[in-house]
Protein backbone atom coordinates (compact mmCIF):
# COMPACT_ATOMS: atom_id res chain seq x y z
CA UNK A 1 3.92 -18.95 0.49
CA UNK A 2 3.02 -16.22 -1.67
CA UNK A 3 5.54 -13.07 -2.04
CA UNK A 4 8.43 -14.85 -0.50
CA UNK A 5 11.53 -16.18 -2.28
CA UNK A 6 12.81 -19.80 -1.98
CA UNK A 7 15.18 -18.37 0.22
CA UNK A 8 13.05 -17.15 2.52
CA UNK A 9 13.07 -13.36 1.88
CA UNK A 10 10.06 -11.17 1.35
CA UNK A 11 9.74 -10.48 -2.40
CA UNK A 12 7.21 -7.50 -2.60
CA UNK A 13 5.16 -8.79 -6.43
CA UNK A 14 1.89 -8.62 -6.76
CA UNK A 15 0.79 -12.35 -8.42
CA UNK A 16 -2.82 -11.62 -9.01
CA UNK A 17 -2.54 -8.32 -10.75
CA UNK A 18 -1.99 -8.52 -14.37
CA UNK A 19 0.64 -6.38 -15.58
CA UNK A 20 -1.91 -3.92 -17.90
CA UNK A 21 -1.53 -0.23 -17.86
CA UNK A 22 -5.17 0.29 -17.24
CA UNK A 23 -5.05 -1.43 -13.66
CA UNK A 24 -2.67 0.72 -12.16
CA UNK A 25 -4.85 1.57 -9.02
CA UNK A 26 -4.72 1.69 -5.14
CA UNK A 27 -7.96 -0.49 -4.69
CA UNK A 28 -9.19 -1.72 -0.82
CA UNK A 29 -8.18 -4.94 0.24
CA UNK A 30 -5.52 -5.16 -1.89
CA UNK A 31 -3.39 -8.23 -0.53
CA UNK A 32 -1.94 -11.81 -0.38
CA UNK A 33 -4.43 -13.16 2.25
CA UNK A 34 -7.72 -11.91 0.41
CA UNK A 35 -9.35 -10.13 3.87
CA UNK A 36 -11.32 -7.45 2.56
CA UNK A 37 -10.08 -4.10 4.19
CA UNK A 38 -6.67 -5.03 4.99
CA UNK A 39 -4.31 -3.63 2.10
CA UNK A 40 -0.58 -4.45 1.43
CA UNK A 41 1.67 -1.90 1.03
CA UNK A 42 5.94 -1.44 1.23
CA UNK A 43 7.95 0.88 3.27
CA UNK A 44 10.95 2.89 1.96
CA UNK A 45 13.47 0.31 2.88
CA UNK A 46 11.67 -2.97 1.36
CA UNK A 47 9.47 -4.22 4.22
CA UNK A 48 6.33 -5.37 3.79
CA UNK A 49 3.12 -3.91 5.50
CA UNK A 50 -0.12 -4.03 6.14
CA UNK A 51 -2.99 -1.14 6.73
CA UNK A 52 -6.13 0.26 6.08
CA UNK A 53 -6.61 2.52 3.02
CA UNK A 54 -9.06 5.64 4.24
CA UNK A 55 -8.45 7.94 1.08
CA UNK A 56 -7.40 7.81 -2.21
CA UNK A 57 -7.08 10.02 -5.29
CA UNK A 58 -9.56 9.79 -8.08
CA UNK A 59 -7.30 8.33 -10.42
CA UNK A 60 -5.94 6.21 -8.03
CA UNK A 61 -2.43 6.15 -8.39
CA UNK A 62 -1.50 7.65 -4.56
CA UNK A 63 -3.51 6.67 -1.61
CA UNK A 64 -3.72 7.11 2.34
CA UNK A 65 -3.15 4.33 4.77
CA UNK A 66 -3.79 3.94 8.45
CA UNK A 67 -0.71 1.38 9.20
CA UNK A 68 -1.52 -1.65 11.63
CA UNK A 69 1.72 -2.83 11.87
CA UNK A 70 5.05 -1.29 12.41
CA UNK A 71 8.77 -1.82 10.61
CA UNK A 72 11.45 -3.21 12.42
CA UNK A 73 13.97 -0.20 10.87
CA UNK A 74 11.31 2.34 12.04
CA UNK A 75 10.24 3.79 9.10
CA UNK A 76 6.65 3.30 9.69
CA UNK A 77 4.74 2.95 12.84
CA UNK A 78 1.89 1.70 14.13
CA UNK A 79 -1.18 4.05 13.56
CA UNK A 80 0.52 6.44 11.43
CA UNK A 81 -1.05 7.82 8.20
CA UNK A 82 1.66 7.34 5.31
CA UNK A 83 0.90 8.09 1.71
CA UNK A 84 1.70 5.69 -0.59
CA UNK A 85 2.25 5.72 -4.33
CA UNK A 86 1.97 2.96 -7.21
CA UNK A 87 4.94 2.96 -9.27
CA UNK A 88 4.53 -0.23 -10.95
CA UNK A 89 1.25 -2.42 -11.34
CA UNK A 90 3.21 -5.76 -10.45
CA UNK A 91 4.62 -4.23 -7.03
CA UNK A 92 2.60 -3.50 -3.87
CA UNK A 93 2.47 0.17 -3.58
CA UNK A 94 5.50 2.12 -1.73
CA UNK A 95 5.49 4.61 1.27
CA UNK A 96 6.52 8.28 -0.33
CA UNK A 97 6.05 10.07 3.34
CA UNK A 98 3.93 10.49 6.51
CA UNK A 99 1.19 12.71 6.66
CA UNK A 100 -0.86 14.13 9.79
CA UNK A 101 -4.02 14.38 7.76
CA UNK A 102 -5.62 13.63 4.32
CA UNK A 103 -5.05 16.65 2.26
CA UNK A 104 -8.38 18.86 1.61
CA UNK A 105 -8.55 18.89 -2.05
CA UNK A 106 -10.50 17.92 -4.72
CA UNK A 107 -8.42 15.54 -6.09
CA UNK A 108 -8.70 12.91 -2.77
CA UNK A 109 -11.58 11.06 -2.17
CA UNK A 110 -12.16 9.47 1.21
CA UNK A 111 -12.75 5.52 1.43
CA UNK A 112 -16.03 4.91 3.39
């Protein structure tokens, strides 16, 4: 299965993202299983997670998800917005901090 370890741990790379500089972007329906609006994202403490991207910024290296599933630490809940942030074009992006609403400036760019 795709992203885990022979051992059976979650190993959070990206394998159909090549590693170029120009791809580094938060783009919708970014994950494993291919379903279109679903994107994968990581949590502070190395879960993996899945959510819904409603915003972005225009060069799209931070981005807004609605999360649709929770952590078992409790880092992120269920139907939460978190922001997260690509570090690393090879690595699902990470969770930097919640947020009660997309910020109102010109740099984000809501995902319809």
């Amino acid at each position: 299965m795709k992203g885990f370890t022979k051992k059976g741990k979650f190993h959070p790379i990206r394998n159909k993202r090549s590693p170029s500089k120009t791809r580094r972007k938060i783009n919708v329906g970014d994950n494993p299983e291919g379903k279109a609006n679903i994107n994968k994202f990581i949590a502070k403490k190395g879960e993996g997670l899945r959510g819904t991207l409603v915003a972005r910024t225009t060069n799209g290296k931070r981005g807004i998800i609605l999360a649709k599933n929770s952590t078992f630490a409790g880092d992120v809940k269920w139907g939460r917005l978190y922001e997260v942030v690509e570090k690393s074009p090879k690595q699902y992006p990470e969770v930097k901090r919640e947020v009660k609403k997309i910020p109102d400036t010109k740099d984000w760019k809501l995902i319809v």
